[in-house]
PDB file of N, CA and C in Angstrom:
ATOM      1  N   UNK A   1      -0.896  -2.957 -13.103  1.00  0.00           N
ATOM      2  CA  UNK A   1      -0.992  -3.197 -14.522  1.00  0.00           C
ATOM      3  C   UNK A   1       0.342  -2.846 -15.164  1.00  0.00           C
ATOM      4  N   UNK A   2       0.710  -3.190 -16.062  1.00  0.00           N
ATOM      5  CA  UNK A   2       1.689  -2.899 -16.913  1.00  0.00           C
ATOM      6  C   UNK A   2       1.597  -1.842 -17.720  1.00  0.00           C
ATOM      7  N   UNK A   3       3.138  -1.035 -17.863  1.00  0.00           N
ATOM      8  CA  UNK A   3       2.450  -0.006 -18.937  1.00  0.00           C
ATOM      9  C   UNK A   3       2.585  -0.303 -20.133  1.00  0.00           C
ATOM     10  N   UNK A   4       2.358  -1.141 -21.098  1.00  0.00           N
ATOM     11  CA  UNK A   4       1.588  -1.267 -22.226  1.00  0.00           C
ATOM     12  C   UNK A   4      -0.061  -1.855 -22.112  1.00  0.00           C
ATOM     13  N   UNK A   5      -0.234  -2.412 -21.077  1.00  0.00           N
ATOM     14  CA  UNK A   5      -1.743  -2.287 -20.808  1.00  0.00           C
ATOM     15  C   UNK A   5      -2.433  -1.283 -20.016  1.00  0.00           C
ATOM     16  N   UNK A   6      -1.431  -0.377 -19.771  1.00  0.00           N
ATOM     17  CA  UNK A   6      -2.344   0.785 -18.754  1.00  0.00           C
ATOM     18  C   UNK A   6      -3.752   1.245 -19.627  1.00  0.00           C
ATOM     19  N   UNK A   7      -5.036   0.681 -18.860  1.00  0.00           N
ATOM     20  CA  UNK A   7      -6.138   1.509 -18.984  1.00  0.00           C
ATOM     21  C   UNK A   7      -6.962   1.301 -18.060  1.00  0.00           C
ATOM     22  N   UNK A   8      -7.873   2.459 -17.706  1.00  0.00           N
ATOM     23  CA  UNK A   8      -8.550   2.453 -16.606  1.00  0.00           C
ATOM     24  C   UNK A   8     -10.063   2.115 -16.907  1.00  0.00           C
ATOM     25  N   UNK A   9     -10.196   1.326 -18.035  1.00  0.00           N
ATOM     26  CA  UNK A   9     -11.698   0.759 -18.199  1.00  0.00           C
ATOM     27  C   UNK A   9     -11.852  -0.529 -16.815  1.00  0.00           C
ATOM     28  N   UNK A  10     -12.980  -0.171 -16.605  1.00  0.00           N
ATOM     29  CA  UNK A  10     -13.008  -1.516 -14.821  1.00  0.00           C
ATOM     30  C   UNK A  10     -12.921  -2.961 -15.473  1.00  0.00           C
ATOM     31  N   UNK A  11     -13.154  -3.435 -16.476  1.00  0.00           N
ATOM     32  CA  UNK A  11     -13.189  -4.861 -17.126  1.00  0.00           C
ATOM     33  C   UNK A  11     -11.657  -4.854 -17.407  1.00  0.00           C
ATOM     34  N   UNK A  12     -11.044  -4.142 -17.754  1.00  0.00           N
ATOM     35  CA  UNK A  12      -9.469  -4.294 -17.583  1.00  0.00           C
ATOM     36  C   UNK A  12      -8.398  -4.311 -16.832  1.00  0.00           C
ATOM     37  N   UNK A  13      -9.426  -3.421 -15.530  1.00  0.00           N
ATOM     38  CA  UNK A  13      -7.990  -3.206 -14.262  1.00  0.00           C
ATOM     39  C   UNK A  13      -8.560  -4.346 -13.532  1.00  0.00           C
ATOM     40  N   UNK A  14     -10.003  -5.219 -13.605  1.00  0.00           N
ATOM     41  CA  UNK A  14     -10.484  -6.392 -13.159  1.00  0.00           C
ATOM     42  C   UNK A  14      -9.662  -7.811 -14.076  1.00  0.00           C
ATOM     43  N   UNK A  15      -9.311  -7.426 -14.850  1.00  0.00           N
ATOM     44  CA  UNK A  15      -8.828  -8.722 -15.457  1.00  0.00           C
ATOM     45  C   UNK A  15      -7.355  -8.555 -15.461  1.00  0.00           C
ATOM     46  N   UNK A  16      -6.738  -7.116 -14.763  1.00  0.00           N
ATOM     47  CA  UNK A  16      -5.574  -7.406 -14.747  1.00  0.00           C
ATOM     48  C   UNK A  16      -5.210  -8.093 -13.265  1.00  0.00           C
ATOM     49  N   UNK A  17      -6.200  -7.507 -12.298  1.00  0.00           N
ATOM     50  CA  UNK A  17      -5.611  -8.328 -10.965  1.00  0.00           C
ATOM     51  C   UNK A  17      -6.179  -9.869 -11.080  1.00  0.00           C
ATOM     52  N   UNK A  18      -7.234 -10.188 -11.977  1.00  0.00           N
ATOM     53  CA  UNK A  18      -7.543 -11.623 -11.622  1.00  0.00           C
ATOM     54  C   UNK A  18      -6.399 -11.874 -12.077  1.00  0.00           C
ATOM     55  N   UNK A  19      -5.622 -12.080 -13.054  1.00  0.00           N
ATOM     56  CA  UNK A  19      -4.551 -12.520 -14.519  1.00  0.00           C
ATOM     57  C   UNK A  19      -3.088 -12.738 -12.942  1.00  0.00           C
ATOM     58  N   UNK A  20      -3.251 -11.330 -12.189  1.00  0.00           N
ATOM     59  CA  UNK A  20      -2.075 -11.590 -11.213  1.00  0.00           C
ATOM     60  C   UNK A  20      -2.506 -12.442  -9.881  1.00  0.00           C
ATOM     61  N   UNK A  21      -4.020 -12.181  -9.070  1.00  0.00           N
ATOM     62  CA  UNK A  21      -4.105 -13.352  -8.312  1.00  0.00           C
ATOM     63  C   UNK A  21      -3.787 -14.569  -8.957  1.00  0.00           C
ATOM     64  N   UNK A  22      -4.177 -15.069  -9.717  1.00  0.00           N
ATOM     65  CA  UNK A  22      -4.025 -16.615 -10.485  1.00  0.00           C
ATOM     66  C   UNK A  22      -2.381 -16.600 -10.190  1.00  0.00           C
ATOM     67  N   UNK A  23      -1.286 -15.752 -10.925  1.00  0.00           N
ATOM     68  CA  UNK A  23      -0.158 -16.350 -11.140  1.00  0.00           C
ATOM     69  C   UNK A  23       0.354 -16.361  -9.861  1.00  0.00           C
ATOM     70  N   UNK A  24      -0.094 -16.079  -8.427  1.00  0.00           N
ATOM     71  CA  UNK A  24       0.520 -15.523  -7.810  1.00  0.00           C
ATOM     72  C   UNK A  24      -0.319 -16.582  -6.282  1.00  0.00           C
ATOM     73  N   UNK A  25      -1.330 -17.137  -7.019  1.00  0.00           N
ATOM     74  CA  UNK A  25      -1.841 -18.388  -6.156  1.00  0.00           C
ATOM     75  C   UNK A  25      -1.551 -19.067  -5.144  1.00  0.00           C
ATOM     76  N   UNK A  26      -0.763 -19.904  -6.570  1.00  0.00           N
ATOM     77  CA  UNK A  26       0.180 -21.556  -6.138  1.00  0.00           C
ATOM     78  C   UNK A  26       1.502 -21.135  -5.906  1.00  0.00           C
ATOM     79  N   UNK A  27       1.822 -20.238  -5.116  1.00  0.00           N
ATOM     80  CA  UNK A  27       3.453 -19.519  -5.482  1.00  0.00           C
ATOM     81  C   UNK A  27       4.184 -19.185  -5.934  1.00  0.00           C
ATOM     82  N   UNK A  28       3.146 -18.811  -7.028  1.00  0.00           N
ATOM     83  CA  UNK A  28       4.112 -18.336  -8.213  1.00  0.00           C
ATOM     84  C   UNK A  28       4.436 -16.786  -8.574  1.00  0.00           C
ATOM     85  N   UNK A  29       5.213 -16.303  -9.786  1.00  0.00           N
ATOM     86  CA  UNK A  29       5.175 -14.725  -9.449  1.00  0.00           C
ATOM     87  C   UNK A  29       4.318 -14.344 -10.599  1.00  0.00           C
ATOM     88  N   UNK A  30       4.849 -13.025 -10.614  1.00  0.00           N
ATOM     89  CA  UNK A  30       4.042 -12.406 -12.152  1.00  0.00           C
ATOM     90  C   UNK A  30       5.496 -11.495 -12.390  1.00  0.00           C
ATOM     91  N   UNK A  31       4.878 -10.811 -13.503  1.00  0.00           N
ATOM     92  CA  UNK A  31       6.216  -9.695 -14.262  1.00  0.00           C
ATOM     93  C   UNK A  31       6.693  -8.702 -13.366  1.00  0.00           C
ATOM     94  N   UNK A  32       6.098  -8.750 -12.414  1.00  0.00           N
ATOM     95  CA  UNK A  32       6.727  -7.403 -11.603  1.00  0.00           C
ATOM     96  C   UNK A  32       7.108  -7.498 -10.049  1.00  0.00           C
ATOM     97  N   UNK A  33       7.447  -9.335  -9.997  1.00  0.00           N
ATOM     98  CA  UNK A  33       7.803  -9.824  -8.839  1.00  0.00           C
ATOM     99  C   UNK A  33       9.423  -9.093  -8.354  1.00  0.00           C
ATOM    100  N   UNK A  34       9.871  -9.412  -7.380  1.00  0.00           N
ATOM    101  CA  UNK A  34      11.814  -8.959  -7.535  1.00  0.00           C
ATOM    102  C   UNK A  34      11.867  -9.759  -6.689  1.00  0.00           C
ATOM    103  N   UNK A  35      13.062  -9.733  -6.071  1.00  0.00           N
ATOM    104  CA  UNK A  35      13.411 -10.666  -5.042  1.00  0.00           C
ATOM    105  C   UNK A  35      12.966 -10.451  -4.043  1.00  0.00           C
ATOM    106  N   UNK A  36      11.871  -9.437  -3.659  1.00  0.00           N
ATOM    107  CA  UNK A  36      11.467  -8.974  -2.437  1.00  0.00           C
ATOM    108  C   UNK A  36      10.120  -9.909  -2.281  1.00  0.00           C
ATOM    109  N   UNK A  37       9.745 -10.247  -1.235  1.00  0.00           N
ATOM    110  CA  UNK A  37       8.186 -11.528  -1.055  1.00  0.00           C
ATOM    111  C   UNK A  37       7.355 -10.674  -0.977  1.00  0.00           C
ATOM    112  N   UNK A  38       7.280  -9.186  -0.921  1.00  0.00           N
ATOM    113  CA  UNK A  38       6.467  -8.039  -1.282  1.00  0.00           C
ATOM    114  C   UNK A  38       6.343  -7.394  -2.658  1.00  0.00           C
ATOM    115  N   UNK A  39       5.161  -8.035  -3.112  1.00  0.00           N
ATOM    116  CA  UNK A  39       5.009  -8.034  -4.613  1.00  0.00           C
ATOM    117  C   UNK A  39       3.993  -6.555  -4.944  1.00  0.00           C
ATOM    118  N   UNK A  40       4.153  -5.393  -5.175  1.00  0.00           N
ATOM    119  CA  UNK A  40       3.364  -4.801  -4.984  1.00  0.00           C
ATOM    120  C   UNK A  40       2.555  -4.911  -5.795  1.00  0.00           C
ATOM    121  N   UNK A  41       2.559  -5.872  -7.224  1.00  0.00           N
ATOM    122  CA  UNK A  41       1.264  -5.941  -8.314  1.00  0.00           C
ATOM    123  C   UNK A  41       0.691  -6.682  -7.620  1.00  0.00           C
ATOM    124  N   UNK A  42       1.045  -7.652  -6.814  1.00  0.00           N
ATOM    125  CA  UNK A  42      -0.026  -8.266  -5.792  1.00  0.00           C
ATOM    126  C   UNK A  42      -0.708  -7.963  -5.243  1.00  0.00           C
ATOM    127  N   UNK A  43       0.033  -7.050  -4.233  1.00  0.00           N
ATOM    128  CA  UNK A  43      -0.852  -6.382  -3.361  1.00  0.00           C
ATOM    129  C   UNK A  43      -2.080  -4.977  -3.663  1.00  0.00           C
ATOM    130  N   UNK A  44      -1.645  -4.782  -5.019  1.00  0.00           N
ATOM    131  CA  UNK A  44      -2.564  -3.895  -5.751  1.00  0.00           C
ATOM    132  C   UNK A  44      -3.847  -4.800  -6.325  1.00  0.00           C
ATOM    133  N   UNK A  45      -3.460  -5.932  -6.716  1.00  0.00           N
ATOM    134  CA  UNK A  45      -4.479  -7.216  -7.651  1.00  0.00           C
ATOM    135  C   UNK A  45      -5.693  -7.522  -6.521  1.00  0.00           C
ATOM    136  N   UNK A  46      -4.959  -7.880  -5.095  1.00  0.00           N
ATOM    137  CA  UNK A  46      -5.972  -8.294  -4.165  1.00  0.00           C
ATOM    138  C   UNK A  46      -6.680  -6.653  -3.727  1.00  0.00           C
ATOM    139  N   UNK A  47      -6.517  -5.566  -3.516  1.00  0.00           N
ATOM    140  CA  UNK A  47      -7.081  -4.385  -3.201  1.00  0.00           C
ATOM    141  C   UNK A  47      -8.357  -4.334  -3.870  1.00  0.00           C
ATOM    142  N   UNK A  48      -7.818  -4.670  -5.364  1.00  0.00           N
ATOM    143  CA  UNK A  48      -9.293  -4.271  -6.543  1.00  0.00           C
ATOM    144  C   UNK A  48      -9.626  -6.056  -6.370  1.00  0.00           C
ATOM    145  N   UNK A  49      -9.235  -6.740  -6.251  1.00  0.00           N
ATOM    146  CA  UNK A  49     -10.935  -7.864  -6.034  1.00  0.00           C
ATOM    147  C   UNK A  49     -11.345  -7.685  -5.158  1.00  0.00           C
ATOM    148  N   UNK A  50     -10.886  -7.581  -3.750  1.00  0.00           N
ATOM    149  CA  UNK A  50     -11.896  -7.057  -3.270  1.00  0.00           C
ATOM    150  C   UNK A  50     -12.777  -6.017  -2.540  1.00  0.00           C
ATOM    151  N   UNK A  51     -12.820  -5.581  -4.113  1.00  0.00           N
ATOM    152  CA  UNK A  51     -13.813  -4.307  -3.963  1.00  0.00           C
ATOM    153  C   UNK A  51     -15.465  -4.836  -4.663  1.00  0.00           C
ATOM    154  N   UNK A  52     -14.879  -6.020  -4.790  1.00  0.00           N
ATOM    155  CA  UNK A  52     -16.018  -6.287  -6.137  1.00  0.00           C
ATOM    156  C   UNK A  52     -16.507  -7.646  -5.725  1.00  0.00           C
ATOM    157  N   UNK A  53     -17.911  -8.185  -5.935  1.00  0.00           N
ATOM    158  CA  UNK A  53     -18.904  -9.278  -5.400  1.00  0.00           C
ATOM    159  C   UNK A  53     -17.477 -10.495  -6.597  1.00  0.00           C
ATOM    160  N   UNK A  54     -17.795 -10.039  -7.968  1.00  0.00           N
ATOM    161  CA  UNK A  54     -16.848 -11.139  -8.954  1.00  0.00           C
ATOM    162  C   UNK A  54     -15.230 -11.411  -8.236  1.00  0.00           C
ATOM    163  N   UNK A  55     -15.040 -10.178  -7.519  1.00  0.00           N
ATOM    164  CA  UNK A  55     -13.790 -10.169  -7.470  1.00  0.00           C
ATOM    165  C   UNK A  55     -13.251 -11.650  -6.394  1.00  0.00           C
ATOM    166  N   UNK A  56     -14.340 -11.187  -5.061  1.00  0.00           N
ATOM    167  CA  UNK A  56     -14.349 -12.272  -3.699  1.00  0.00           C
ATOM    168  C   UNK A  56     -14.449 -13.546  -4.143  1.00  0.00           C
ATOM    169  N   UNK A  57     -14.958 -13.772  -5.577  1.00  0.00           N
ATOM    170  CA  UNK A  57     -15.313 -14.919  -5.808  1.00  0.00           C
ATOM    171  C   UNK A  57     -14.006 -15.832  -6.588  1.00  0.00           C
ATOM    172  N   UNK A  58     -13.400 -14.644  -7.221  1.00  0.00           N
ATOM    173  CA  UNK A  58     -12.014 -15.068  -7.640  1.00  0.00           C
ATOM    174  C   UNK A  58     -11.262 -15.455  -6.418  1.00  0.00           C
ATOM    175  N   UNK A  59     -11.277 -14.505  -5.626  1.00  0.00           N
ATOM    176  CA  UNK A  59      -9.945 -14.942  -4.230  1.00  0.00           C
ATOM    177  C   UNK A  59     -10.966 -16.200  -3.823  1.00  0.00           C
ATOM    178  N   UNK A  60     -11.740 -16.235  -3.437  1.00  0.00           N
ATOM    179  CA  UNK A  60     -12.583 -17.902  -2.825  1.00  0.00           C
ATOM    180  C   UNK A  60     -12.012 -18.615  -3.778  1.00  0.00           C
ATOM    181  N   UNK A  61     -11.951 -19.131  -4.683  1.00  0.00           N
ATOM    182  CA  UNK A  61     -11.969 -20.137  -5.701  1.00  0.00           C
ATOM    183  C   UNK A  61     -10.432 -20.337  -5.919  1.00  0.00           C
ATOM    184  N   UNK A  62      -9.898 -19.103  -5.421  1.00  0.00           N
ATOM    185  CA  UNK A  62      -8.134 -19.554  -5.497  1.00  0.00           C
ATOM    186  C   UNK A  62      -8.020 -19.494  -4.249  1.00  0.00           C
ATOM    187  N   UNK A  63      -8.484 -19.932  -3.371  1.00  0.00           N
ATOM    188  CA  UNK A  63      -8.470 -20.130  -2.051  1.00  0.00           C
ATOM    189  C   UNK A  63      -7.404 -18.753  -1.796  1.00  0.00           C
ATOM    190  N   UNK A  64      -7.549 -17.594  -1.691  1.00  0.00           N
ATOM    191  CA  UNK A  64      -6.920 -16.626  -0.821  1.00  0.00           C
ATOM    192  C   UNK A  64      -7.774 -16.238  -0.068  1.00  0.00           C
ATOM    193  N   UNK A  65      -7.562 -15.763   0.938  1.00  0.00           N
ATOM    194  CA  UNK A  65      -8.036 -15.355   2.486  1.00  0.00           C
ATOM    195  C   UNK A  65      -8.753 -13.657   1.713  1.00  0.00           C
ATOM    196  N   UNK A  66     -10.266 -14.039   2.182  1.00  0.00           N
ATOM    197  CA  UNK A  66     -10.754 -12.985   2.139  1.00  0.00           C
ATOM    198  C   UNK A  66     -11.226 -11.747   3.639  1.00  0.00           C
ATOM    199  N   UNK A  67     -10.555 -10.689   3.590  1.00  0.00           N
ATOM    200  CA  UNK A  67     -10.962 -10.415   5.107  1.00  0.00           C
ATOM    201  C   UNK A  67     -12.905 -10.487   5.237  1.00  0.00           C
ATOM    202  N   UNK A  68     -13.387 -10.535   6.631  1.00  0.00           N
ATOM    203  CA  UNK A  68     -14.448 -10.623   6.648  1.00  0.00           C
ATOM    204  C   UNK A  68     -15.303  -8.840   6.643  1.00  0.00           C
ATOM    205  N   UNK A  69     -14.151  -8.477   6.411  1.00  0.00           N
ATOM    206  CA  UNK A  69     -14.457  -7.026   6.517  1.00  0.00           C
ATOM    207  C   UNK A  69     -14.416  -5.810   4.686  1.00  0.00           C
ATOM    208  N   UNK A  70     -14.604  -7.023   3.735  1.00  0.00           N
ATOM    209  CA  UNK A  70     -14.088  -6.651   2.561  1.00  0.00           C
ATOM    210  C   UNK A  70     -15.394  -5.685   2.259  1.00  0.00           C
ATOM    211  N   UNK A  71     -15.062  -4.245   1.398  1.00  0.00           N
ATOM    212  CA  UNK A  71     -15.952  -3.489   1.593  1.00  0.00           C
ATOM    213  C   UNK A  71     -16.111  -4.114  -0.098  1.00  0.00           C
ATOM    214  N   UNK A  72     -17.406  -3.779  -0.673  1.00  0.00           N
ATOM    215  CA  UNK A  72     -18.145  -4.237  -2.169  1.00  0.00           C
ATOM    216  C   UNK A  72     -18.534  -2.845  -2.230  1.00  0.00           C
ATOM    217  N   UNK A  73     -17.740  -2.182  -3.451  1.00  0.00           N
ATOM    218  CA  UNK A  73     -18.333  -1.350  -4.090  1.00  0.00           C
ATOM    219  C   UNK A  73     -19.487  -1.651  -5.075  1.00  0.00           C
ATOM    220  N   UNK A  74     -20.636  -0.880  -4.977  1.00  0.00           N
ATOM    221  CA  UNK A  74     -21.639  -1.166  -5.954  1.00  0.00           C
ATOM    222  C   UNK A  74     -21.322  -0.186  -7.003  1.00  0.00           C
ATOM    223  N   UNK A  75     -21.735  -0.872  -8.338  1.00  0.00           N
ATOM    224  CA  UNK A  75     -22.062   0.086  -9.881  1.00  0.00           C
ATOM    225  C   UNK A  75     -23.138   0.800  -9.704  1.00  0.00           C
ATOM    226  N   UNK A  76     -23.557   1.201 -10.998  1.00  0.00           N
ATOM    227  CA  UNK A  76     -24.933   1.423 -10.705  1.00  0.00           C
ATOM    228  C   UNK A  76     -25.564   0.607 -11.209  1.00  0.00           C
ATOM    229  N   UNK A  77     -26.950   0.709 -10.845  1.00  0.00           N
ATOM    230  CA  UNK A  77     -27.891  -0.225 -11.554  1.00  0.00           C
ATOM    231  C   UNK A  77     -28.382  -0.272 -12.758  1.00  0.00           C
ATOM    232  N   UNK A  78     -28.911  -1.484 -12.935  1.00  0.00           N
ATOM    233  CA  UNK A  78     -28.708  -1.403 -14.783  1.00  0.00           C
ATOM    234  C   UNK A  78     -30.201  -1.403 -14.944  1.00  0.00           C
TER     235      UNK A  78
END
């Protein structure tokens, strides 16, 4: 996340890695790319989707490789 959006509400650190899978898809970068092909907002964006059932569904739909081993944290129940 960026620090003018740093917050740790889950609807925000979830919409900050979808916001970076998307830019980061079709080959593209985000704000905190460098010249290195090791993007670490990337690799932080894919960690937190998939932790999450919404999240897998983002990487499916942007076609990124989901391991078959992705652990799903549950909330609690409502």
């Amino acid at each position: 996340m960026s620090p003018i959006d740093d917050s740790d509400h889950p609807v925000d650190v979830f919409d900050s890695a979808r916001r970076t899978a998307i830019q980061h898809a079709a080959g593209g970068t985000c704000f905190n790319c460098t010249d290195s092909k090791d993007c670490k907002q990337y690799a932080w964006a894919l960690a937190q989707l998939r932790r999450s059932r919404g999240g897998l569904l983002v990487l499916t739909e942007l076609n990124i490789p989901v391991p078959a081993d992705a652990v799903i944290e549950e909330g609690q129940q409502r």
